[in-house]
Protein backbone atom coordinates (compact mmCIF):
# COMPACT_ATOMS: atom_id res chain seq x y z
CA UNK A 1 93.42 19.83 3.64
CA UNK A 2 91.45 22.01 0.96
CA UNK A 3 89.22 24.17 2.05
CA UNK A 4 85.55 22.98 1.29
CA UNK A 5 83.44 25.11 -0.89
CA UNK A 6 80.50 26.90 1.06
CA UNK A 7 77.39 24.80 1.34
CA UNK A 8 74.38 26.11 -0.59
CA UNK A 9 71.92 23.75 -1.06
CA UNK A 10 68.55 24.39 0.42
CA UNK A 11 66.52 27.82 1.99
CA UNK A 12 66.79 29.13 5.82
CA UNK A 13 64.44 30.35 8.00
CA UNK A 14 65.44 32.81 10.93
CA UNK A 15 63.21 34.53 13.49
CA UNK A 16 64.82 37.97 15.01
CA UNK A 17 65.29 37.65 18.39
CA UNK A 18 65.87 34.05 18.11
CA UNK A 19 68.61 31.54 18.34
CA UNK A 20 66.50 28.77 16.77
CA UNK A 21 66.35 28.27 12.71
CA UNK A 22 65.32 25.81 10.07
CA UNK A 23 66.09 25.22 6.79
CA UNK A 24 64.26 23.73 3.72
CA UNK A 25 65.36 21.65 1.41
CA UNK A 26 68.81 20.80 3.45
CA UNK A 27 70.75 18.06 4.62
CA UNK A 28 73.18 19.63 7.65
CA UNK A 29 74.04 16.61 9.49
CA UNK A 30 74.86 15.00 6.36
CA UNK A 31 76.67 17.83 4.94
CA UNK A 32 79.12 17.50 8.35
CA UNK A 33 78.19 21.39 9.48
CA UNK A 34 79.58 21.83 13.07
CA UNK A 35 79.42 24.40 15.11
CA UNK A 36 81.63 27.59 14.62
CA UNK A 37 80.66 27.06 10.62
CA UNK A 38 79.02 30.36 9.62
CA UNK A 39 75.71 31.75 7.62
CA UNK A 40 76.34 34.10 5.38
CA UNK A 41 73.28 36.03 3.82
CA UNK A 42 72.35 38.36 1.37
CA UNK A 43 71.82 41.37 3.47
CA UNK A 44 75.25 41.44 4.51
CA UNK A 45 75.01 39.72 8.32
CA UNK A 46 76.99 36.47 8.95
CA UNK A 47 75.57 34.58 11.76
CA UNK A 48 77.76 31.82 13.92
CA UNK A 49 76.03 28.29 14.30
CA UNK A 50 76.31 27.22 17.55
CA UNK A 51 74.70 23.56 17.00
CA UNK A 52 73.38 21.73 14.56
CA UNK A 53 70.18 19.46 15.46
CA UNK A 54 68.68 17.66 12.78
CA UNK A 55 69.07 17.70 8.80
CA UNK A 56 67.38 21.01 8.73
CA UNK A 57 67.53 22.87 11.89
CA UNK A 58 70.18 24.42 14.47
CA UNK A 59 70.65 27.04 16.74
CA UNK A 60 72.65 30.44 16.57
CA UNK A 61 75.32 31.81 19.17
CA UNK A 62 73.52 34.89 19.38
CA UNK A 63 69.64 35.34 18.40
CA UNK A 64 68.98 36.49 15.28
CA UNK A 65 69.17 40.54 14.81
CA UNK A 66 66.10 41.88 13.10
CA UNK A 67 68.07 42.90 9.92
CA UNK A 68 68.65 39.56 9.23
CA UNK A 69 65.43 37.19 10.34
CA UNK A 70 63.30 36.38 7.50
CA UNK A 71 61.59 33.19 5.76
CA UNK A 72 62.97 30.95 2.66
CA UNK A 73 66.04 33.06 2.99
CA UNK A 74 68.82 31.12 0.14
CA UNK A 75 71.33 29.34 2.33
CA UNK A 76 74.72 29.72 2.25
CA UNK A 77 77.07 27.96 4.88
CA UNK A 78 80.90 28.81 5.05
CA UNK A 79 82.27 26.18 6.53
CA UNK A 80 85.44 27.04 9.35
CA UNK A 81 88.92 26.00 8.55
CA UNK A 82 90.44 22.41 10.10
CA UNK A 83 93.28 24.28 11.20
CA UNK A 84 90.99 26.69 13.15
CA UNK A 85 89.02 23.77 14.93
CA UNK A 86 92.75 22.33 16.01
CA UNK A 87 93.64 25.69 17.45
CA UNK A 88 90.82 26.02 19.28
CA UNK A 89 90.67 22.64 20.87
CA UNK A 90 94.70 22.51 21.03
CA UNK A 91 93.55 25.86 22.91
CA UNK A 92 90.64 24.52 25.26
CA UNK A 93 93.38 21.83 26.20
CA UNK A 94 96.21 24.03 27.32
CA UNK A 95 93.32 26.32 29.33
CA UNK A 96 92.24 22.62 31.07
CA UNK A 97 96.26 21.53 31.67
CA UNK A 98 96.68 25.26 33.36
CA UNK A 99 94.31 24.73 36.49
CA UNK A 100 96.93 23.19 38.31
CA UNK A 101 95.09 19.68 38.48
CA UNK A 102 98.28 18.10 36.47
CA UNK A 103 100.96 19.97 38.82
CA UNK A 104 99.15 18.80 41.64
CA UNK A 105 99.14 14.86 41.08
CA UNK A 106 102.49 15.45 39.46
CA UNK A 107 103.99 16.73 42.86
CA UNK A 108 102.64 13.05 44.73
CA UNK A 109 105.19 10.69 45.16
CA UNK A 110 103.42 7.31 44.89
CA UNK A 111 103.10 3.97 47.31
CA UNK A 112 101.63 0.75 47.67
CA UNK A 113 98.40 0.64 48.42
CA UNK A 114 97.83 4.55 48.21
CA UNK A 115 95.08 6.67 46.37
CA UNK A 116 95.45 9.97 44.81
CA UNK A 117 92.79 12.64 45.91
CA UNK A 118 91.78 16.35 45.69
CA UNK A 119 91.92 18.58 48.83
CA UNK A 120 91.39 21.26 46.79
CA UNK A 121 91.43 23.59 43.57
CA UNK A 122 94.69 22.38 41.85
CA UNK A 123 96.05 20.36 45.03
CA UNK A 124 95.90 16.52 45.92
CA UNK A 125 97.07 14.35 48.34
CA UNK A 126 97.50 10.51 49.22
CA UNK A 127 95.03 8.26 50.90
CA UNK A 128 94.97 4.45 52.40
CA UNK A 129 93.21 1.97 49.72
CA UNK A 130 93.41 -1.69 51.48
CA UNK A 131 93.72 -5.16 49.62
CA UNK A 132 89.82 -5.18 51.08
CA UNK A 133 88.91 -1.64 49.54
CA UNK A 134 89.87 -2.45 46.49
CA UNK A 135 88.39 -6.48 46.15
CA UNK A 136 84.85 -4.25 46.94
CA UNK A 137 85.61 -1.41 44.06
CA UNK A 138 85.96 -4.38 41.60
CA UNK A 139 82.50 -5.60 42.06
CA UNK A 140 80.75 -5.30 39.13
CA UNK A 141 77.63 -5.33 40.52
CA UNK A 142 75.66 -3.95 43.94
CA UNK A 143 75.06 -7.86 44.62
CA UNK A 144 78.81 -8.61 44.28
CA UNK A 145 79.74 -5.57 46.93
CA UNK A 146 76.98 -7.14 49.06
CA UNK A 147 78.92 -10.01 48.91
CA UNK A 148 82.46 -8.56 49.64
CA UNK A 149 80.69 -6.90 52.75
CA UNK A 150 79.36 -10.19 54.51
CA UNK A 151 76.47 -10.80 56.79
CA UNK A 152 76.43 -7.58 59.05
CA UNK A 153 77.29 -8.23 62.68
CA UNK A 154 74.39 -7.98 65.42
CA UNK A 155 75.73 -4.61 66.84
CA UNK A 156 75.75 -2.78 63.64
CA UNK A 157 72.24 -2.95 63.13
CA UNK A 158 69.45 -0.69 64.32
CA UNK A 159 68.02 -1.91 67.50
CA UNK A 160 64.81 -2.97 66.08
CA UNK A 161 66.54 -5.64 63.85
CA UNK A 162 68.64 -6.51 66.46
CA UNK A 163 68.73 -10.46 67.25
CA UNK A 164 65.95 -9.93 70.35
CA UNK A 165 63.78 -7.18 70.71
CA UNK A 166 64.70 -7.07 74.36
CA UNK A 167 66.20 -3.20 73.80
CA UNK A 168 63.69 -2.09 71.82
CA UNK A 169 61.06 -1.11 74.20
CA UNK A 170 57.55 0.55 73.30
CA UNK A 171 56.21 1.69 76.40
CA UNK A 172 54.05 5.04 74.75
CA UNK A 173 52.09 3.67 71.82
CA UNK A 174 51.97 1.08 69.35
CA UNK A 175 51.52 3.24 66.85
CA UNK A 176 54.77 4.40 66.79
CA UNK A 177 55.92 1.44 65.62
CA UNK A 178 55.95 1.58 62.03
CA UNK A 179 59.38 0.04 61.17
CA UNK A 180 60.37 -2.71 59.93
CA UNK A 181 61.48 -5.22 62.96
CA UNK A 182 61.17 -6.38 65.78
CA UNK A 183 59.80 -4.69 69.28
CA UNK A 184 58.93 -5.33 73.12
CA UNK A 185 55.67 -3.66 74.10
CA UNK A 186 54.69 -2.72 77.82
CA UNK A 187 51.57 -3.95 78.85
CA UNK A 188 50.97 -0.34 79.56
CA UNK A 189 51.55 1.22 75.92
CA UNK A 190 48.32 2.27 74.20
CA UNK A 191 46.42 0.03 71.86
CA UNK A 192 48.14 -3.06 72.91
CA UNK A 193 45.15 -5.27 72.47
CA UNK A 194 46.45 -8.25 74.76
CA UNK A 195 46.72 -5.65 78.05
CA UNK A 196 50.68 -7.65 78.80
CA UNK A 197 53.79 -7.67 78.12
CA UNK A 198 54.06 -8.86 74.17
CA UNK A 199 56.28 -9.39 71.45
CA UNK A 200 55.38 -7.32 68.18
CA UNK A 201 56.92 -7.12 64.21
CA UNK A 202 56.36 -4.82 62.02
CA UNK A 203 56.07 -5.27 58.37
CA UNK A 204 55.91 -2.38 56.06
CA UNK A 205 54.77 -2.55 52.53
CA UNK A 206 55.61 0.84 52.03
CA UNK A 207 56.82 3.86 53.85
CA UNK A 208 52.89 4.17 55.47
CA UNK A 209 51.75 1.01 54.78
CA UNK A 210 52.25 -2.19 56.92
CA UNK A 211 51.14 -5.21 58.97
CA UNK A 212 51.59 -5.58 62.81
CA UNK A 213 51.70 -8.98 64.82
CA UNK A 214 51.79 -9.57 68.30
CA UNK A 215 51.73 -12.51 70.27
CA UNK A 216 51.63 -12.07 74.07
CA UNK A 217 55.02 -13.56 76.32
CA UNK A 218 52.24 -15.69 79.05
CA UNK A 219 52.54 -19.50 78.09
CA UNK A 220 49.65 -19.67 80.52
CA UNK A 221 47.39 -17.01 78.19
CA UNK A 222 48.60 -16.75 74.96
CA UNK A 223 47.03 -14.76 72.48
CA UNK A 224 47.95 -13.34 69.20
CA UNK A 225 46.71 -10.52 66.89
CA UNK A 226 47.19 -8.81 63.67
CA UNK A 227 46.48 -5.02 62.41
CA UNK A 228 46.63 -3.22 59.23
CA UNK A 229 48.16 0.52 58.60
CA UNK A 230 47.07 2.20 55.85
CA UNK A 231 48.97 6.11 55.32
CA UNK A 232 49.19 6.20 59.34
CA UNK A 233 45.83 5.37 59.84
CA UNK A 234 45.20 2.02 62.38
CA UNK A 235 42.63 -0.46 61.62
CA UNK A 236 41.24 -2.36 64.15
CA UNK A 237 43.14 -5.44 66.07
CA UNK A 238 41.68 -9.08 64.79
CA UNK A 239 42.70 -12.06 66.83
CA UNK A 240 44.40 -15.27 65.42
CA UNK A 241 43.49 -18.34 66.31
CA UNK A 242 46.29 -20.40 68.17
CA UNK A 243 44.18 -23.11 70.22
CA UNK A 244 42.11 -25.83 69.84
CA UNK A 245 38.67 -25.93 70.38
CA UNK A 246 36.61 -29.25 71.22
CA UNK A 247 32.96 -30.02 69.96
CA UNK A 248 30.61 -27.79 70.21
CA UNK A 249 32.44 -24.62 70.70
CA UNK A 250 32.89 -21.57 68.54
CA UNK A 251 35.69 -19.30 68.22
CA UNK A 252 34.87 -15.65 69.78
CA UNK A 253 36.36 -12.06 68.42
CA UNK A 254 39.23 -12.32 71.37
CA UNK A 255 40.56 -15.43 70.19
CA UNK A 256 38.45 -17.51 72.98
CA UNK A 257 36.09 -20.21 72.30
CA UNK A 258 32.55 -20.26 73.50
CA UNK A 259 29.74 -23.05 73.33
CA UNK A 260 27.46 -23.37 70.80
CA UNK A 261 24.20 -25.07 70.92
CA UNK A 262 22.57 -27.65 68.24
CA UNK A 263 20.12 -24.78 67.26
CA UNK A 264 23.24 -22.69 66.89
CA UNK A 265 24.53 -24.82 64.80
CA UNK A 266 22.01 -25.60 62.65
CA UNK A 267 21.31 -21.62 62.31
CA UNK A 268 24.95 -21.07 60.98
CA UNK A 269 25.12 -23.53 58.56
CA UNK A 270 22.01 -22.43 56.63
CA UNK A 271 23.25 -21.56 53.31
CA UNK A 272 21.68 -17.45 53.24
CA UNK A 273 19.08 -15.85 55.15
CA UNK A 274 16.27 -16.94 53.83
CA UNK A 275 17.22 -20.40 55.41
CA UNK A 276 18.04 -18.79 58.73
CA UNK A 277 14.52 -17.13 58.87
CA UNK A 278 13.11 -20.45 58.69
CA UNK A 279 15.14 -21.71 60.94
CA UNK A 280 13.66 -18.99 63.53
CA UNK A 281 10.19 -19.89 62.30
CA UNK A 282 9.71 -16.88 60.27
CA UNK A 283 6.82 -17.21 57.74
CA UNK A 284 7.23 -16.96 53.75
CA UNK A 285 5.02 -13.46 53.94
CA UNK A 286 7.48 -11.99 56.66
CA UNK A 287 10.32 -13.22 54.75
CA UNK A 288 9.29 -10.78 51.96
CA UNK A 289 8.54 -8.26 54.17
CA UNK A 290 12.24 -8.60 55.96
CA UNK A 291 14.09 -8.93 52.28
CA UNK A 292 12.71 -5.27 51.06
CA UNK A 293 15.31 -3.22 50.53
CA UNK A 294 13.63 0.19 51.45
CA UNK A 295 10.57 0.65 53.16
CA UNK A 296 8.93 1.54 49.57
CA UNK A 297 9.17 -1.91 48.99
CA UNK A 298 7.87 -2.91 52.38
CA UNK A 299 4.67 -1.12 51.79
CA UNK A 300 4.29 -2.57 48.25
CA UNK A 301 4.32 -5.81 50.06
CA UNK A 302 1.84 -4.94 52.35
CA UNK A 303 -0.37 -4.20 49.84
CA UNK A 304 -0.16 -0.31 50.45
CA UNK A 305 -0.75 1.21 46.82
CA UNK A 306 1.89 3.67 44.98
CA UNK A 307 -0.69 6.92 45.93
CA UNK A 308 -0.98 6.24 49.21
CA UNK A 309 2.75 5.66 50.04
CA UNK A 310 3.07 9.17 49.01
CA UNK A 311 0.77 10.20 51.47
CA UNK A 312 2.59 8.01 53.76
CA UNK A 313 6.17 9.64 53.86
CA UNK A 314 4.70 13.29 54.04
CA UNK A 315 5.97 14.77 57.10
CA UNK A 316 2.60 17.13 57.65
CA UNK A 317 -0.82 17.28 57.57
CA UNK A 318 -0.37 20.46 55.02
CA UNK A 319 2.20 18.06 53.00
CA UNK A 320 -0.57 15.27 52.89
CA UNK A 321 -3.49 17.97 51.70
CA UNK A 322 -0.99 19.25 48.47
CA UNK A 323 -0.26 15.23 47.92
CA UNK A 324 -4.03 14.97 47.69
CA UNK A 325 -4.28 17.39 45.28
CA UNK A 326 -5.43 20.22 47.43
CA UNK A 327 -4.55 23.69 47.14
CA UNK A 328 -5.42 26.78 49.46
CA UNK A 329 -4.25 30.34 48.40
CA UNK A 330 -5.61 33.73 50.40
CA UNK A 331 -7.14 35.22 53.45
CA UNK A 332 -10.18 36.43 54.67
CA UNK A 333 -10.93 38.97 52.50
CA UNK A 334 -10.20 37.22 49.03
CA UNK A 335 -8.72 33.39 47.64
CA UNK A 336 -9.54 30.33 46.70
CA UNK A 337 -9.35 26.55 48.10
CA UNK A 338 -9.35 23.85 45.49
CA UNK A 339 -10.32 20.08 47.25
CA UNK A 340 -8.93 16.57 46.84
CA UNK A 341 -12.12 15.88 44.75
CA UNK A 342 -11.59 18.71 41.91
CA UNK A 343 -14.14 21.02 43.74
CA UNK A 344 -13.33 24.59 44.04
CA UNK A 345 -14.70 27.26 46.41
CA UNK A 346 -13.59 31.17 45.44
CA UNK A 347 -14.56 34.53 47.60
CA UNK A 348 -13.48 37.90 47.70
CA UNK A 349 -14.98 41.33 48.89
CA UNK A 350 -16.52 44.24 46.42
CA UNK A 351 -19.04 47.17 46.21
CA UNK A 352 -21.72 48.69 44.18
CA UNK A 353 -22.48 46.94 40.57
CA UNK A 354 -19.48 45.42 40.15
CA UNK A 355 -17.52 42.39 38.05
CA UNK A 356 -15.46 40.29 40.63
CA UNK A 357 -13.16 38.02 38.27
CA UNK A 358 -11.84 34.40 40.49
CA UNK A 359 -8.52 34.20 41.66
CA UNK A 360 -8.49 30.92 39.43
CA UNK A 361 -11.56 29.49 36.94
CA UNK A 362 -13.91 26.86 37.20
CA UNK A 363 -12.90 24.41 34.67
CA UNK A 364 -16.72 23.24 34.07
CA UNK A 365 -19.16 25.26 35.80
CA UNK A 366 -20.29 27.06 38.87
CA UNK A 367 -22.32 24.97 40.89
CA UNK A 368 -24.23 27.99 43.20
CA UNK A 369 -23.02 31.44 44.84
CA UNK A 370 -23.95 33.88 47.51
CA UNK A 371 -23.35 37.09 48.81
CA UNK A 372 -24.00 39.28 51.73
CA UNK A 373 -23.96 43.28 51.71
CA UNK A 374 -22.55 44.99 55.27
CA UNK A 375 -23.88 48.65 55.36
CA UNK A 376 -21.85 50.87 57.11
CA UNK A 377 -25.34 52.64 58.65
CA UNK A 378 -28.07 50.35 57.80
CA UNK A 379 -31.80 51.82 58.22
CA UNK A 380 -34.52 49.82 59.65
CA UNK A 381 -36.84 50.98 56.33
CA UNK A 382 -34.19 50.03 53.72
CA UNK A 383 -34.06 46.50 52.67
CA UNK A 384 -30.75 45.52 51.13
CA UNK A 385 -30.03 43.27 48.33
CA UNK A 386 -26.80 41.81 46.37
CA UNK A 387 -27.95 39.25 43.19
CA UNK A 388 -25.61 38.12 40.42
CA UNK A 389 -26.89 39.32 37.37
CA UNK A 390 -24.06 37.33 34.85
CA UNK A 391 -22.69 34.32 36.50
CA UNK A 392 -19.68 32.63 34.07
CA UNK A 393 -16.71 30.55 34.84
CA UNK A 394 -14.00 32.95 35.49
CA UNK A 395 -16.03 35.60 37.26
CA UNK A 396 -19.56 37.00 38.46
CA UNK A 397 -21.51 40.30 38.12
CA UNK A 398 -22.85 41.86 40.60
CA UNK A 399 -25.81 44.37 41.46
CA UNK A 400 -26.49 45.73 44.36
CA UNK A 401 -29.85 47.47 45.59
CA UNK A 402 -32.10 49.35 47.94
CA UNK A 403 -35.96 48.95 48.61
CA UNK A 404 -37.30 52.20 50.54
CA UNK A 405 -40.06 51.17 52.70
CA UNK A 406 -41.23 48.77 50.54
CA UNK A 407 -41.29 51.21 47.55
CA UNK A 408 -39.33 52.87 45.16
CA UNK A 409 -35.80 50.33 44.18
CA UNK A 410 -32.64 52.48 43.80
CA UNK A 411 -28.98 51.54 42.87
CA UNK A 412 -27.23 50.34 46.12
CA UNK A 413 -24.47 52.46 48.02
CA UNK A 414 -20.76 51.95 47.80
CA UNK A 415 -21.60 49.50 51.00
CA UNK A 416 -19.22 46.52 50.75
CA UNK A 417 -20.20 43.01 50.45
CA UNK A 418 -18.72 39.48 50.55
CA UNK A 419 -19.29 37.27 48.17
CA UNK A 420 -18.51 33.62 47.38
CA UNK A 421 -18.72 30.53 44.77
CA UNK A 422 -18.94 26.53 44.34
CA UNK A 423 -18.09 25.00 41.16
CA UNK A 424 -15.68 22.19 39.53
């Protein structure tokens, strides 16, 4: 065959380090490049493909050296010789002939009904393959094998599946039980609901998940029940109902029946509970009361208004005051106390001629004030006086003075006095 000229239509992309490339512009899988076909490019490398997979990209047998990676590189493809491809794969053939596999099934002198097998690298030996084997290696299909294999006889099968359950004894919990089948449970065994000796099956949904029924073995008290598992959790038993009750009775959470009255009756069949509160005589206004969802609403139906329900829930005294609107802040020396009806009262402590700013303002006015002067060594011929001078919203001036037996006035001491004020 000729040889084919080199393929040069397109650009390549290569990244050094990497096996990956792409090309622009190219059509490789058309073009039939195969692996072994080589890249030839201007700066001297030639680079082996080692797979081509799309139209215009591949991979390398060995990543990319950095001499040679670059972008919208022009493409040139050599493609390898036929005879080269033969030799190799002629090659690869002769390497798979020489493990010895060939030698070893050649060396087996064949029988009837015998199959060849491997015992080992490069040796085999003969095995049995019945009329029987091989009718269930021609099914095409897991249903037809099925079907070569028959029904499976009683003693094959796991002893839960087993014709009778007799064998298959739960005597610690029934909550082991979580296969599918068929068991015997002691009337000992934990959560047996029936407290005898019962018959249970299991029936799994999935590998957690399942149903269990039991039915007691006492013709004279038989009872049956029925649990869900959910991820190995146990819900509670529920009874079934096997009898057959007579008039006026009512089937009871352990499958018994009980008698029920006319009243009874005529309170279950009320079609939702506003009915049944009539029924019991319960008035239209208690009715509301009873249908509130929260006690929120139970107070609105009272008639309690939205303010005082929240004075209502608060769980002090000191709550209830701050819900009012009142506010205290201080001590004895100096603070404030603001009241439910927007009144405030202010005091504080101070000395000579003095300004004593509030703690917080009197949004209108001051209503009236006081104060009263301690002196650390009062004299029985001094008279002492405090008077406000400039009386304003956020504060008060003071002066402070001293009448000398009922003469000369001079400027008050250092003394201290307390002081106070009213306003809204």
């Amino acid at each position: 065959m000729a040889i084919r000229p080199d393929y040069t239509t397109g650009t390549i992309t290569l990244t050094s380090g990497n096996i990956n490339f792409t090309t622009s512009g190219a059509a490789l899988q058309t073009a039939d490049i195969q692996p072994g076909d080589t890249i030839h490019l201007a700066s001297g490398y030639t680079l082996v493909i080692a797979s081509v997979t799309g139209q215009n990209s591949g991979t390398l047998a060995y990543p990319c050296p950095a001499g040679a990676a670059g972008t919208s590189l022009p493409l040139r493809i050599r493609y390898q010789p036929d005879g080269s491809r033969y030799a190799a794969a002629a090659r690869t053939l002769i390497d798979m002939l020489g493990t010895g596999n060939i030698e070893a099934l050649a060396g087996l002198t064949s029988a009837a009904n015998k199959l060849p097998y491997f015992t080992g690298a490069g040796t085999a030996a003969l095995t049995d393959l019945t009329a029987f084997a091989r009718t269930l290696l021609a099914g095409t299909s897991a249903s037809a094998a099925y079907a070569t294999l028959g029904e499976i006889p009683d003693e094959q099968l796991p002893q839960r599946l087993k014709e009778t359950s007799a064998g298959n004894l739960i005597s610690d919990d029934c909550n082991n039980a979580v296969k599918f089948g068929s068991y015997t449970v002691s009337s000992t065994a934990a959560n047996n609901p029936s407290g005898q000796w019962s018959t249970m099956l299991v029936l799994p949904q999935t590998v957690a998940d399942g149903v269990q029924v039991l039915f007691t073995r006492q013709s004279a008290n038989f009872k049956a029940y029925y649990r869900v598992f959910t991820g190995g959790s146990f819900k509670t038993w529920c009874p079934i109902l096997l009898g057959t009750g007579t008039a006026n009775q009512l089937f009871l959470g352990d499958a018994s029946f009980a008698s029920i009255s006319d009243f009874g009756k005529s309170l279950i069949d009320d079609a939702d509970a506003s009915a049944a509160l009539s029924t019991l005589g319960v008035s239209s206004f208690a009715k509301s009361l009873l249908d509130d969802a929260d006690a929120s609403a139970a107070l609105s139906t009272l008639g309690v208004s939205t303010f005082a329900k929240t004075i209502l829930d608060d769980t002090s005294g000191a709550a209830m005051w701050a819900t009012m609107g009142g506010e205290f802040s201080g001590n004895h020396l100096s603070g404030y106390l603001k009241r439910p009806d927007g009144t405030i009262r202010v005091w504080g402590q101070a000395s000579g001629d003095v300004t004593t700013p509030f703690p917080v303002a009197m949004p209108t006015a001051v209503t009236s004030h006081g104060a009263t002067l301690f002196a650390a060594n009062p004299l029985p011929e001094y008279l002492y006086s405090v008077s406000a001078s400039v009386v304003a919203n956020t504060g008060i001036t003071w002066r402070t003075r001293v009448a000398i037996n009922g003469g000369s006035v001079v400027v008050g001491s250092d003394d201290p006095f307390k002081w106070w004020a009213e306003g809204y």
